[in-house]
PDB file of N, CA and C in Angstrom:
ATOM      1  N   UNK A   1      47.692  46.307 174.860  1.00  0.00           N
ATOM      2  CA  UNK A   1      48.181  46.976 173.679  1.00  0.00           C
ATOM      3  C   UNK A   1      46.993  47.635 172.971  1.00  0.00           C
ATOM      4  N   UNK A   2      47.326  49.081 172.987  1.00  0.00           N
ATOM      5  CA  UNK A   2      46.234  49.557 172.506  1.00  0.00           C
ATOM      6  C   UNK A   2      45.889  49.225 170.356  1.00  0.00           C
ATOM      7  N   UNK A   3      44.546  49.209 170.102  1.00  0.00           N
ATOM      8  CA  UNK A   3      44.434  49.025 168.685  1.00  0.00           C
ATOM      9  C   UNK A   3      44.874  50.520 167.536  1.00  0.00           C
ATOM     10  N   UNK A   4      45.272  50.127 166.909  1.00  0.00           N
ATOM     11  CA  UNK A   4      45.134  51.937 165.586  1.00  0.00           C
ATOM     12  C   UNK A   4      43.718  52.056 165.462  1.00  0.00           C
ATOM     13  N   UNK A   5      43.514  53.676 165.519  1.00  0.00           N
ATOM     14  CA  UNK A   5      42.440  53.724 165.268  1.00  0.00           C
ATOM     15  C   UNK A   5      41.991  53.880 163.857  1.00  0.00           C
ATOM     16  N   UNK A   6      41.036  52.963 163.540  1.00  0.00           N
ATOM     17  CA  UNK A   6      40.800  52.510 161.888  1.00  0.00           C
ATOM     18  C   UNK A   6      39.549  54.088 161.144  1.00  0.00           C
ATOM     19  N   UNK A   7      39.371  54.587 161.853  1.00  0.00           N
ATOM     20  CA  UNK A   7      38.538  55.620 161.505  1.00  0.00           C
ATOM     21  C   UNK A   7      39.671  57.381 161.102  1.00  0.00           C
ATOM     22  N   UNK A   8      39.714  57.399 160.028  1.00  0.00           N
ATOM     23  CA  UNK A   8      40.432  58.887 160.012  1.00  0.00           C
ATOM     24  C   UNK A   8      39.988  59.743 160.749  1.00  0.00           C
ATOM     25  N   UNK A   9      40.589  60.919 161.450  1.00  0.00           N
ATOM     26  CA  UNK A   9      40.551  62.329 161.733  1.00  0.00           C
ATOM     27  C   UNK A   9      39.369  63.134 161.064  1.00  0.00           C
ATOM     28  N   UNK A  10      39.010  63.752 161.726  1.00  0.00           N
ATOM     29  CA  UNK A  10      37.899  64.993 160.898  1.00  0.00           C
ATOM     30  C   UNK A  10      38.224  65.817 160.671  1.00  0.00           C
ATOM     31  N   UNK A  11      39.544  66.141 161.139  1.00  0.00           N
ATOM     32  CA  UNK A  11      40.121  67.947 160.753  1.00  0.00           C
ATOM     33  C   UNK A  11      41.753  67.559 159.868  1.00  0.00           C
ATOM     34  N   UNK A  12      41.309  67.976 158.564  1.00  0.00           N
ATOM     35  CA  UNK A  12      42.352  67.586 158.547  1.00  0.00           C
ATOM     36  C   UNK A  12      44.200  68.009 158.244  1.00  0.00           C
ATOM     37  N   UNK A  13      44.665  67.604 158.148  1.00  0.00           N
ATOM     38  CA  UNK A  13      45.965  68.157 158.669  1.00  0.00           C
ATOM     39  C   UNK A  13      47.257  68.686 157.495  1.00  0.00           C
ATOM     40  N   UNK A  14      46.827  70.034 157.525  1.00  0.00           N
ATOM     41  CA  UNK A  14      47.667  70.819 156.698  1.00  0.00           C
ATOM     42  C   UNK A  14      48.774  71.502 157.356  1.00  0.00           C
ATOM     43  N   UNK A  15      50.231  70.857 157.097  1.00  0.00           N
ATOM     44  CA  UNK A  15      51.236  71.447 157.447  1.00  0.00           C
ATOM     45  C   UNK A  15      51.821  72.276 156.555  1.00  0.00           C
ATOM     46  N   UNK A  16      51.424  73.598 155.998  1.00  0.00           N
ATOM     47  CA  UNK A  16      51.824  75.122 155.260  1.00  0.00           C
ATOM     48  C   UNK A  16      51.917  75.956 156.029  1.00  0.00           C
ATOM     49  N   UNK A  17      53.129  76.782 155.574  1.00  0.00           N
ATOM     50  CA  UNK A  17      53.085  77.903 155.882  1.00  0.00           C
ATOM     51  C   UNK A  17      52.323  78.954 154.694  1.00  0.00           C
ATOM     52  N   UNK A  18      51.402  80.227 155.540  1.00  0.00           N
ATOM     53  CA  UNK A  18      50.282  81.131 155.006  1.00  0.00           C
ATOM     54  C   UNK A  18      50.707  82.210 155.130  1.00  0.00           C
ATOM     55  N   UNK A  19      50.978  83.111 153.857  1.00  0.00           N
ATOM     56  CA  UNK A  19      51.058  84.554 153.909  1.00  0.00           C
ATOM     57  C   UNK A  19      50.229  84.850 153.618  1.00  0.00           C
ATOM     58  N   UNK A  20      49.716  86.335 154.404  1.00  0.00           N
ATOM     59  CA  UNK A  20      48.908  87.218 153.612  1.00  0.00           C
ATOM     60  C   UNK A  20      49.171  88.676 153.896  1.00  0.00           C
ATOM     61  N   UNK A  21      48.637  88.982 153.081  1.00  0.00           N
ATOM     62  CA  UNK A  21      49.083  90.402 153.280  1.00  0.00           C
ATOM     63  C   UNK A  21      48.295  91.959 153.693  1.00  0.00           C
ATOM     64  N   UNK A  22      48.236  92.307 154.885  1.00  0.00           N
ATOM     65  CA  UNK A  22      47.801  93.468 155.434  1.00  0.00           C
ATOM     66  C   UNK A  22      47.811  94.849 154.751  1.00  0.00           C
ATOM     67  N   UNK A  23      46.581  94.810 153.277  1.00  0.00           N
ATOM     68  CA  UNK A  23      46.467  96.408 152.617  1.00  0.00           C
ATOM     69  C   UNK A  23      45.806  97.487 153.256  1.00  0.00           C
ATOM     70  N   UNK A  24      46.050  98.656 153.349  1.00  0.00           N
ATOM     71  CA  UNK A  24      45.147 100.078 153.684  1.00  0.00           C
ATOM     72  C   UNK A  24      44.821 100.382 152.680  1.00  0.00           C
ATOM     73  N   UNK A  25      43.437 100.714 152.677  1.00  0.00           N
ATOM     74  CA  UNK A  25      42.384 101.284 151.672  1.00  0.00           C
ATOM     75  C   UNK A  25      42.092 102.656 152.066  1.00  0.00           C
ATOM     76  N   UNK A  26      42.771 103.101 153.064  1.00  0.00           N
ATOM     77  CA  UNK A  26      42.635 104.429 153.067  1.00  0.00           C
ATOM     78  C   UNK A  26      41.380 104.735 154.644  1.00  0.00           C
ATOM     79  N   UNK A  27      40.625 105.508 154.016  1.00  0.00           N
ATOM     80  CA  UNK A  27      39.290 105.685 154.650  1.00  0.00           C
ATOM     81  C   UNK A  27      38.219 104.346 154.800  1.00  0.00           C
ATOM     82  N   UNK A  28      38.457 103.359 153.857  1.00  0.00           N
ATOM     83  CA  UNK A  28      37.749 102.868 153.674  1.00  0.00           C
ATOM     84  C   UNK A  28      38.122 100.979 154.739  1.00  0.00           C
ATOM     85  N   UNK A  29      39.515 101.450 155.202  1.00  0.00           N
ATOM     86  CA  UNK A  29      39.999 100.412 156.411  1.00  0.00           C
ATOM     87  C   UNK A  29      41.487  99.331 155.728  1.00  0.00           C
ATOM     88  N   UNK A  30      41.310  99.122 156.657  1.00  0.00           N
ATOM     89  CA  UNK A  30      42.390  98.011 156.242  1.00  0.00           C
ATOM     90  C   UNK A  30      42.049  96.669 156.354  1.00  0.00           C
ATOM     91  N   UNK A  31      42.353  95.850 155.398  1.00  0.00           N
ATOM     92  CA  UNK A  31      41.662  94.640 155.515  1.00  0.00           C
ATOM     93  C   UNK A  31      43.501  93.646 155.188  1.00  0.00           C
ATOM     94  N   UNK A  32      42.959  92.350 155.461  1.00  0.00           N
ATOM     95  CA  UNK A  32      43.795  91.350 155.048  1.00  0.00           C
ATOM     96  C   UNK A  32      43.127  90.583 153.723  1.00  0.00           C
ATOM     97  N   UNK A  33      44.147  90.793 152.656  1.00  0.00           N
ATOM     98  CA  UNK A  33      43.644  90.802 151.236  1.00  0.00           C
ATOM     99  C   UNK A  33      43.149  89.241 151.264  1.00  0.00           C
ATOM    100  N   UNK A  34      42.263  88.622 150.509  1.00  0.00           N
ATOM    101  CA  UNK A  34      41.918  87.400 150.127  1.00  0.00           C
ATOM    102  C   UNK A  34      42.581  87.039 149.052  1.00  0.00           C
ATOM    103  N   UNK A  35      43.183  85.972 149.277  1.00  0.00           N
ATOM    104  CA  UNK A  35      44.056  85.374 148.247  1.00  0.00           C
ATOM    105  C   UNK A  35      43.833  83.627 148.345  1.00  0.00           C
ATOM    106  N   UNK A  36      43.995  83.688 147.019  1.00  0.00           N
ATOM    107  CA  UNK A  36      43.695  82.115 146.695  1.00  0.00           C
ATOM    108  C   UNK A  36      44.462  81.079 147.636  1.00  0.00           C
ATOM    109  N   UNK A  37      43.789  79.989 147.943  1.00  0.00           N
ATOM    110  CA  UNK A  37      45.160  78.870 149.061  1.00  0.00           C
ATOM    111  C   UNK A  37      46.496  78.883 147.997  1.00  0.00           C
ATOM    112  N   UNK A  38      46.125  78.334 146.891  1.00  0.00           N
ATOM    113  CA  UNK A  38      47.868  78.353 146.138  1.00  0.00           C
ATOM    114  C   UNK A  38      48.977  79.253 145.943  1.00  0.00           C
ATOM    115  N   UNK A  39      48.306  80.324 145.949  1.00  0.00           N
ATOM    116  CA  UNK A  39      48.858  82.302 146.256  1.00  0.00           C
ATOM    117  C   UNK A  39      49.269  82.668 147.514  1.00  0.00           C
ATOM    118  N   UNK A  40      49.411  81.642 148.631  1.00  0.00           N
ATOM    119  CA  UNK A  40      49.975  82.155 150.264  1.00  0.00           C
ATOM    120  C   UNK A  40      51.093  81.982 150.464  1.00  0.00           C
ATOM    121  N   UNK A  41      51.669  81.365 149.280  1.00  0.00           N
ATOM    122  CA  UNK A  41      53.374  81.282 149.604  1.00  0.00           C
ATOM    123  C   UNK A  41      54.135  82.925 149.601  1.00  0.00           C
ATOM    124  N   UNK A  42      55.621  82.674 150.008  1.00  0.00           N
ATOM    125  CA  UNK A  42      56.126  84.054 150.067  1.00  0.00           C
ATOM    126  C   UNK A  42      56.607  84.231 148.609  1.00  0.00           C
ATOM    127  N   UNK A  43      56.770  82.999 147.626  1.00  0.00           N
ATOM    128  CA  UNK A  43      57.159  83.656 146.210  1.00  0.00           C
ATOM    129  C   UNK A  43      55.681  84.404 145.978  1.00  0.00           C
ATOM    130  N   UNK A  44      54.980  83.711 145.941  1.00  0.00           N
ATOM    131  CA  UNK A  44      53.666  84.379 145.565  1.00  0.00           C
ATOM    132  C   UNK A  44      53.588  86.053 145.767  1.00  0.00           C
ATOM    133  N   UNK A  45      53.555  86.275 147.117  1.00  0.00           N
ATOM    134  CA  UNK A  45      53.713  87.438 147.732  1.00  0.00           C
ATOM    135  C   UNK A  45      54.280  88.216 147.318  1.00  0.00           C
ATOM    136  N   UNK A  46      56.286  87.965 146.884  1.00  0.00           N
ATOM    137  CA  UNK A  46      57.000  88.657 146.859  1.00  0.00           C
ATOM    138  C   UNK A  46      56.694  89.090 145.280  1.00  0.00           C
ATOM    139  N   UNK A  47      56.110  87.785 144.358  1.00  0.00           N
ATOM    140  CA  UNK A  47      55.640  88.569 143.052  1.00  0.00           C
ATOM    141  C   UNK A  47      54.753  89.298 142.926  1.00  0.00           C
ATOM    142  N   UNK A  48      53.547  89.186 143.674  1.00  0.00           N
ATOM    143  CA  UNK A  48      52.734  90.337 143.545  1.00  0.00           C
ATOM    144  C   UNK A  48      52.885  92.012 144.101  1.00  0.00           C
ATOM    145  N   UNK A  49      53.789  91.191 145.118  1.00  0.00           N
ATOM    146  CA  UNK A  49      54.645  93.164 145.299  1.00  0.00           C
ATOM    147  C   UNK A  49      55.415  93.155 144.070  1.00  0.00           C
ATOM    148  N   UNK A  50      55.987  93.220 143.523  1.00  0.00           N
ATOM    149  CA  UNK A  50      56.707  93.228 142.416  1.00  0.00           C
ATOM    150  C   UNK A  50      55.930  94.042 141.306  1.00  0.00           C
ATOM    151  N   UNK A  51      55.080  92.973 141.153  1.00  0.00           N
ATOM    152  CA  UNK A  51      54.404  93.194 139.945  1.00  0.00           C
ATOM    153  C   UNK A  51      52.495  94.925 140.174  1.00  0.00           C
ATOM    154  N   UNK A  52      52.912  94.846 141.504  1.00  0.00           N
ATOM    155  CA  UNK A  52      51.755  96.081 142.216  1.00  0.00           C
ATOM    156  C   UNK A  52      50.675  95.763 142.133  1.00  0.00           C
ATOM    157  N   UNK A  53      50.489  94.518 142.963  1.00  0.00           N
ATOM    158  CA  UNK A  53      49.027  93.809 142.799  1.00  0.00           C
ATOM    159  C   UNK A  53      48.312  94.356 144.270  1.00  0.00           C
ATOM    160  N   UNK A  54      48.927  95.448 145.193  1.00  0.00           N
ATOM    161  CA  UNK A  54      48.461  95.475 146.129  1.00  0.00           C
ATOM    162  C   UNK A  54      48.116  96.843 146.167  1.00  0.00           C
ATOM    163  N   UNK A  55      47.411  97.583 146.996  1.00  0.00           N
ATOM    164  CA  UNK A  55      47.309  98.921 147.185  1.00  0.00           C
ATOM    165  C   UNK A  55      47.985  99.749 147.733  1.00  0.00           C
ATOM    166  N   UNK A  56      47.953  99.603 148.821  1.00  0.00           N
ATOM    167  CA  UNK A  56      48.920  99.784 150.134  1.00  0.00           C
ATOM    168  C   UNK A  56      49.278  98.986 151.103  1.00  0.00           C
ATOM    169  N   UNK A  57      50.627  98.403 150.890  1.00  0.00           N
ATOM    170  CA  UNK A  57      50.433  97.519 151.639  1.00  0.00           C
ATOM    171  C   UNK A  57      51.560  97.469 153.222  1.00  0.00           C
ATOM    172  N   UNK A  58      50.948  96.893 154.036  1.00  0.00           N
ATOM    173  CA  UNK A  58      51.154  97.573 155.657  1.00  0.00           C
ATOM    174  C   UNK A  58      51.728  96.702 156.342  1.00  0.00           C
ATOM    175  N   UNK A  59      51.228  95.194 156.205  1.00  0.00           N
ATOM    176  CA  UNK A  59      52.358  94.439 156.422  1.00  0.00           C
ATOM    177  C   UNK A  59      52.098  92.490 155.992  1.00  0.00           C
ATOM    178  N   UNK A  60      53.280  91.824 155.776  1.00  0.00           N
ATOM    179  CA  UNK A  60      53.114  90.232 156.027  1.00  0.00           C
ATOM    180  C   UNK A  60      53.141  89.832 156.836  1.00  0.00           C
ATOM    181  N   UNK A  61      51.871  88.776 157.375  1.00  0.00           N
ATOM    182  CA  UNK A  61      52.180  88.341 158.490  1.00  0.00           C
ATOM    183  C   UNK A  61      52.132  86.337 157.904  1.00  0.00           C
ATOM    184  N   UNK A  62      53.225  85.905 158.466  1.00  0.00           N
ATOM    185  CA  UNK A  62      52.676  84.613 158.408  1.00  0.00           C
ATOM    186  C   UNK A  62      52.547  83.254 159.193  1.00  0.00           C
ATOM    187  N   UNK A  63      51.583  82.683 159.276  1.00  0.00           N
ATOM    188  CA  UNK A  63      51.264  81.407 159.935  1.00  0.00           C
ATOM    189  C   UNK A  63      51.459  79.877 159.704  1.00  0.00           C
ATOM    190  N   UNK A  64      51.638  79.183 160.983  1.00  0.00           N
ATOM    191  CA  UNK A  64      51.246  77.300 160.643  1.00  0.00           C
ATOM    192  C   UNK A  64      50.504  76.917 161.546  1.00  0.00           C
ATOM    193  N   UNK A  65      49.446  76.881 161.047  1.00  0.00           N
ATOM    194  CA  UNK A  65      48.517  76.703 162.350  1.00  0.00           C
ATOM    195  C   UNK A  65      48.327  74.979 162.811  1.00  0.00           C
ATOM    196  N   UNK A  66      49.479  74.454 161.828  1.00  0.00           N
ATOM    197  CA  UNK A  66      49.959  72.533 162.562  1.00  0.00           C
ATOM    198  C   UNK A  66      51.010  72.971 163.373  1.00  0.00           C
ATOM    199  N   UNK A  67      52.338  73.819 162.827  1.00  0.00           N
ATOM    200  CA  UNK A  67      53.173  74.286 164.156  1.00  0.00           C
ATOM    201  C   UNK A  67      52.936  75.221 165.148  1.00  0.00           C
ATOM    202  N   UNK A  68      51.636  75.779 165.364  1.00  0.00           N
ATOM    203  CA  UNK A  68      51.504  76.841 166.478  1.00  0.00           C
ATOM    204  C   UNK A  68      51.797  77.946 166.124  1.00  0.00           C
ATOM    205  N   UNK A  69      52.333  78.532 165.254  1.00  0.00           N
ATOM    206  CA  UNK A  69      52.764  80.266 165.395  1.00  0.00           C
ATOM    207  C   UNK A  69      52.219  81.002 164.144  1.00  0.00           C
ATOM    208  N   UNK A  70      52.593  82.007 164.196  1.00  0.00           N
ATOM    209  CA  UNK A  70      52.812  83.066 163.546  1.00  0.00           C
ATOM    210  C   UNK A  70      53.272  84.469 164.263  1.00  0.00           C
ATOM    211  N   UNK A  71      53.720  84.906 162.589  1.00  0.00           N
ATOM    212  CA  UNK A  71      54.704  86.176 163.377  1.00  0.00           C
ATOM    213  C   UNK A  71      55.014  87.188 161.886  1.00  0.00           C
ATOM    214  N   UNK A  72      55.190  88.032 162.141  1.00  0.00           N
ATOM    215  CA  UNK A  72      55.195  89.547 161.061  1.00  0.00           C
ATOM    216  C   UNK A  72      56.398  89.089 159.953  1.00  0.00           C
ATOM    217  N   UNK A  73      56.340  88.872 159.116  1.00  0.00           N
ATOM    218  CA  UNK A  73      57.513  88.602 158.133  1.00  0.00           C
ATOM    219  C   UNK A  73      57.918  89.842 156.875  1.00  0.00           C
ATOM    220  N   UNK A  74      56.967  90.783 157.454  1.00  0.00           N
ATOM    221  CA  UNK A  74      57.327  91.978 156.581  1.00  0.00           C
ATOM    222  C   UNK A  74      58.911  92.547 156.075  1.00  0.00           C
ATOM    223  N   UNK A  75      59.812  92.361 157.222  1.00  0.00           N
ATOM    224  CA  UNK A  75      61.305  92.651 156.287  1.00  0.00           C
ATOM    225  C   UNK A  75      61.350  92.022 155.819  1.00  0.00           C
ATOM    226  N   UNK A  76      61.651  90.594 156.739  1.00  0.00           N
ATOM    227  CA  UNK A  76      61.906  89.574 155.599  1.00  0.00           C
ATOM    228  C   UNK A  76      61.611  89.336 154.055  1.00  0.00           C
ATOM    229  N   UNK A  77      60.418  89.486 153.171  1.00  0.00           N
ATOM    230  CA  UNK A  77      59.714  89.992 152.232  1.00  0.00           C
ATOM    231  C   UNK A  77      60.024  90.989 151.954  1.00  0.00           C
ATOM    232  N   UNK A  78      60.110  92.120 152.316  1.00  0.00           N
ATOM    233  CA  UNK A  78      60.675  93.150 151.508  1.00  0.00           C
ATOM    234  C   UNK A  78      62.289  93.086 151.392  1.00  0.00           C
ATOM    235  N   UNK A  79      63.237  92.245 151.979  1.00  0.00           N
ATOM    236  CA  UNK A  79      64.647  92.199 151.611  1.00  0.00           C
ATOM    237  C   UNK A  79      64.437  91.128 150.249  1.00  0.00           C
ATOM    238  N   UNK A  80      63.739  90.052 150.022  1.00  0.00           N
ATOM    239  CA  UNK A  80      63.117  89.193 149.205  1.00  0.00           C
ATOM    240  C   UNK A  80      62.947  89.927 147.558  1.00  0.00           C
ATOM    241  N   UNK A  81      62.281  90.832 148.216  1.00  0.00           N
ATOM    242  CA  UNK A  81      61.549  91.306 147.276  1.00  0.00           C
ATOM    243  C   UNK A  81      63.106  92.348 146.503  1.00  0.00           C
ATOM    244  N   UNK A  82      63.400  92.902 147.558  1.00  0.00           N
ATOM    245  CA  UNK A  82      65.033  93.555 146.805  1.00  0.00           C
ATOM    246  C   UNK A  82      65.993  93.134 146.298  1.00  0.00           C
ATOM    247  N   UNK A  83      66.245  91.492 146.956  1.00  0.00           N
ATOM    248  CA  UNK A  83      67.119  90.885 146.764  1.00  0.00           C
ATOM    249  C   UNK A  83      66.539  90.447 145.177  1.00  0.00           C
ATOM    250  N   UNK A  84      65.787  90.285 144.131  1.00  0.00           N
ATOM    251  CA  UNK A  84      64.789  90.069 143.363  1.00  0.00           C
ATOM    252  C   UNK A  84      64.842  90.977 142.349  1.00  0.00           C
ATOM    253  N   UNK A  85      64.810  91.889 142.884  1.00  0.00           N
ATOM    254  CA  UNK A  85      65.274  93.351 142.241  1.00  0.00           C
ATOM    255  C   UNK A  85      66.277  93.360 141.947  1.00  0.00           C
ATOM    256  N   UNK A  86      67.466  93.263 142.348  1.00  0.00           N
ATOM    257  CA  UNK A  86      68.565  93.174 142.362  1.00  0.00           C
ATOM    258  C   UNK A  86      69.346  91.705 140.899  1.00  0.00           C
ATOM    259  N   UNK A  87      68.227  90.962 141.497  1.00  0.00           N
ATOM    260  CA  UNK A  87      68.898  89.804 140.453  1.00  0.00           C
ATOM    261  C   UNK A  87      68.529  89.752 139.083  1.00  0.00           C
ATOM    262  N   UNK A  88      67.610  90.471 139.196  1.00  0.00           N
ATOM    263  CA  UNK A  88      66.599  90.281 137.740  1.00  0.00           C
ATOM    264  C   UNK A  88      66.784  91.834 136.896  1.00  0.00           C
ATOM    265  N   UNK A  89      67.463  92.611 137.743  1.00  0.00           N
ATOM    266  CA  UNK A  89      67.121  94.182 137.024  1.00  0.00           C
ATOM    267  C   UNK A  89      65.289  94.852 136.792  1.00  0.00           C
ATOM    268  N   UNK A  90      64.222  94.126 137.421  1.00  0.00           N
ATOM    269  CA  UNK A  90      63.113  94.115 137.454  1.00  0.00           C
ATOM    270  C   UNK A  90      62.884  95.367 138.248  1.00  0.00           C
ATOM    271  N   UNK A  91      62.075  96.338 137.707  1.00  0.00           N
ATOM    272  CA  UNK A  91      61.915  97.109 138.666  1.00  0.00           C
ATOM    273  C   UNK A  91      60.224  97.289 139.570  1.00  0.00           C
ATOM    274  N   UNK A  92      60.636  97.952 140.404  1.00  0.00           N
ATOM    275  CA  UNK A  92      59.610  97.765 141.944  1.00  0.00           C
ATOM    276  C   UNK A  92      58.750  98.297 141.364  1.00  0.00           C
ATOM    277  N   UNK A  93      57.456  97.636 141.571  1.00  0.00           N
ATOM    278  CA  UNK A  93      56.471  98.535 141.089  1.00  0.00           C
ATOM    279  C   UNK A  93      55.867  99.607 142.109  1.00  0.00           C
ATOM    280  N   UNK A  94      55.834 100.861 141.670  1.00  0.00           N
ATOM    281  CA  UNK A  94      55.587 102.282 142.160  1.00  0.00           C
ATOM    282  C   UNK A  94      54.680 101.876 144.108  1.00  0.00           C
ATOM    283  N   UNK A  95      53.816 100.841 143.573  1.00  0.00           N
ATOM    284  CA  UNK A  95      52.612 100.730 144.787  1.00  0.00           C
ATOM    285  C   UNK A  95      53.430 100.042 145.989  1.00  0.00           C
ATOM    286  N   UNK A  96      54.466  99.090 145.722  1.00  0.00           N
ATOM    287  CA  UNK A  96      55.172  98.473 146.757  1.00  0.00           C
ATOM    288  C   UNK A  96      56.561  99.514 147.359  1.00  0.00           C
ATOM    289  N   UNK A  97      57.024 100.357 146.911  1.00  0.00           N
ATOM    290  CA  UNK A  97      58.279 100.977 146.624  1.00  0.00           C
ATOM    291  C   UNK A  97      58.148 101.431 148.527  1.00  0.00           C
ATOM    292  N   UNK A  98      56.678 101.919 148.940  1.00  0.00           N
ATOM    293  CA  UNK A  98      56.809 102.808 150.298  1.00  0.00           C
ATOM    294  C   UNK A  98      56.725 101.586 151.235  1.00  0.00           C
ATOM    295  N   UNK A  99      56.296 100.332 151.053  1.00  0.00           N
ATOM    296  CA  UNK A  99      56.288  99.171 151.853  1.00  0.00           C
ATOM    297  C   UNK A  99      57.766  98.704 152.061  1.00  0.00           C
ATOM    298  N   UNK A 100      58.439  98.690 150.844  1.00  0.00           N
ATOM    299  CA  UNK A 100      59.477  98.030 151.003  1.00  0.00           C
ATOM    300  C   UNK A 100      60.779  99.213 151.738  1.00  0.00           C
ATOM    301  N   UNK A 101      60.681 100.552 151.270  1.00  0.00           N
ATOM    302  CA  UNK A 101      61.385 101.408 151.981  1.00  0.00           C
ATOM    303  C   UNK A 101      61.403 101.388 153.314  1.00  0.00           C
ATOM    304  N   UNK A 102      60.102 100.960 154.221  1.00  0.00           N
ATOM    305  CA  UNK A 102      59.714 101.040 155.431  1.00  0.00           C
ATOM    306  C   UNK A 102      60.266  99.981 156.119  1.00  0.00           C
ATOM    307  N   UNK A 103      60.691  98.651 155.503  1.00  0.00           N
ATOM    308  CA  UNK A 103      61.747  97.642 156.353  1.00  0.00           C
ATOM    309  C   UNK A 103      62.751  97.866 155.762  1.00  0.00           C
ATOM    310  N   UNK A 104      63.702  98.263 154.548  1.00  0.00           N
ATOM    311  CA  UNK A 104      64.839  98.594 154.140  1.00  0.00           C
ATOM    312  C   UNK A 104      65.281  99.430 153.614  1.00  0.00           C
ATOM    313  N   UNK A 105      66.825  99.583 153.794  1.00  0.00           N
ATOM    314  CA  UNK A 105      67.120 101.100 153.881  1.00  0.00           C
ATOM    315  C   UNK A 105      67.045 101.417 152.440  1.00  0.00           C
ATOM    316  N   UNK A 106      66.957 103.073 152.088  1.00  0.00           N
ATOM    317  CA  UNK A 106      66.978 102.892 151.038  1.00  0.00           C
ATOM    318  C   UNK A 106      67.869 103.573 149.722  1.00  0.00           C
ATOM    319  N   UNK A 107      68.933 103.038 150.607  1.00  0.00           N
ATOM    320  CA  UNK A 107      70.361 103.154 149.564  1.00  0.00           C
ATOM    321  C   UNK A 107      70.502 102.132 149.330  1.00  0.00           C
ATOM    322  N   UNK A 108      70.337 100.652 150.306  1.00  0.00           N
ATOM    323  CA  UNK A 108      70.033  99.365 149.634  1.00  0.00           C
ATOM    324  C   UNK A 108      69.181  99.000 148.411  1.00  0.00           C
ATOM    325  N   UNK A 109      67.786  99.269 148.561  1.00  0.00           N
ATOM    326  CA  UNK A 109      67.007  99.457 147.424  1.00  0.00           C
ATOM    327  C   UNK A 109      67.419 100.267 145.822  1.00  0.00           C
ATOM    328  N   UNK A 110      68.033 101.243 146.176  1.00  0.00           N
ATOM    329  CA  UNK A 110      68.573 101.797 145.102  1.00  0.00           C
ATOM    330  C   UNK A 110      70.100 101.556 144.677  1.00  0.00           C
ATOM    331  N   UNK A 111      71.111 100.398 145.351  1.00  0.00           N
ATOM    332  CA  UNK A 111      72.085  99.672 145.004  1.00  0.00           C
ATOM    333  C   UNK A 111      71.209  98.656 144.011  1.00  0.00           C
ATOM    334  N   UNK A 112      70.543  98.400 144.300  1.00  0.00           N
ATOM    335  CA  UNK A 112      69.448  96.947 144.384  1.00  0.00           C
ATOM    336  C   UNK A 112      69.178  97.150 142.430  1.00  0.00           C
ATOM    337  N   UNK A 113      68.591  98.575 142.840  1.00  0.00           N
ATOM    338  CA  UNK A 113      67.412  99.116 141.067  1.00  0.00           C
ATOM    339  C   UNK A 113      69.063  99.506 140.256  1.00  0.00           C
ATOM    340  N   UNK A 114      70.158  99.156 140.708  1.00  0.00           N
ATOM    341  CA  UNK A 114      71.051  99.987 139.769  1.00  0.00           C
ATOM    342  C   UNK A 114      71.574 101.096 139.879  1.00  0.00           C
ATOM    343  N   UNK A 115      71.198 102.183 140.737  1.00  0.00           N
ATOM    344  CA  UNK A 115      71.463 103.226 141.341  1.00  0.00           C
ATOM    345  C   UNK A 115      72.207 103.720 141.974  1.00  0.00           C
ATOM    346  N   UNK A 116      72.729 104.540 142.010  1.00  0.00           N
ATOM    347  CA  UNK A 116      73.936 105.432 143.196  1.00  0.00           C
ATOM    348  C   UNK A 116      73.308 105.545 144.314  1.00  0.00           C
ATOM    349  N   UNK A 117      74.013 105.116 145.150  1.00  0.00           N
ATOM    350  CA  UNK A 117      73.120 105.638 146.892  1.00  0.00           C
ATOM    351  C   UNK A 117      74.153 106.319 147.562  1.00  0.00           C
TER     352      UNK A 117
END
């Protein structure tokens, strides 16, 4: 019978899921923005598109690097982000408006802001 081993792990073990978000700066490249560990959730995300904390932004991608994957969550987040719109009467801020058009349609978006589509 084998013993427990009485010594903890060295790496240790964070089961989160991590958004971040893929901005273009233009000429100057595209980077994956740095954001605080408490700021990687998708509310996080979906408020700072909201609120136009990003430049241009190109896409979400997100990870668990305890479950193995990651994968592009960009509609997903931008239906989030409409569905949001939609509940609150909040409107999109100008910098997210071409991100979010680019995964949803945008007679949805403008059902969403109040609008005739």
């Amino acid at each position: 019978m084998p013993f427990p081993n009485p010594t903890p792990g060295l790496v240790p073990h964070f089961d989160v899921t991590v958004h971040i978000v893929l901005d273009d700066y233009g000429k100057a490249g595209r980077v994956y923005r740095e954001t605080a560990e408490e700021d990687t959730t998708v509310g996080s995300v979906v408020d700072d598109l909201l609120t136009g904390q990003f430049n241009n932004q190109v896409r979400v991608v997100a990870f668990n690097t305890s479950e193995g994957w990651s994968r592009d969550v960009s509609e997903d987040v931008a239906r989030e982000v409409v569905r949001r719109v939609a509940e609150s009467s909040r409107p999109l801020a100008a910098s997210s408006r071409k991100f979010v058009e680019t995964y949803v349609d945008e007679a949805e978006l403008s059902r969403a802001e109040g609008g005739v589509a």
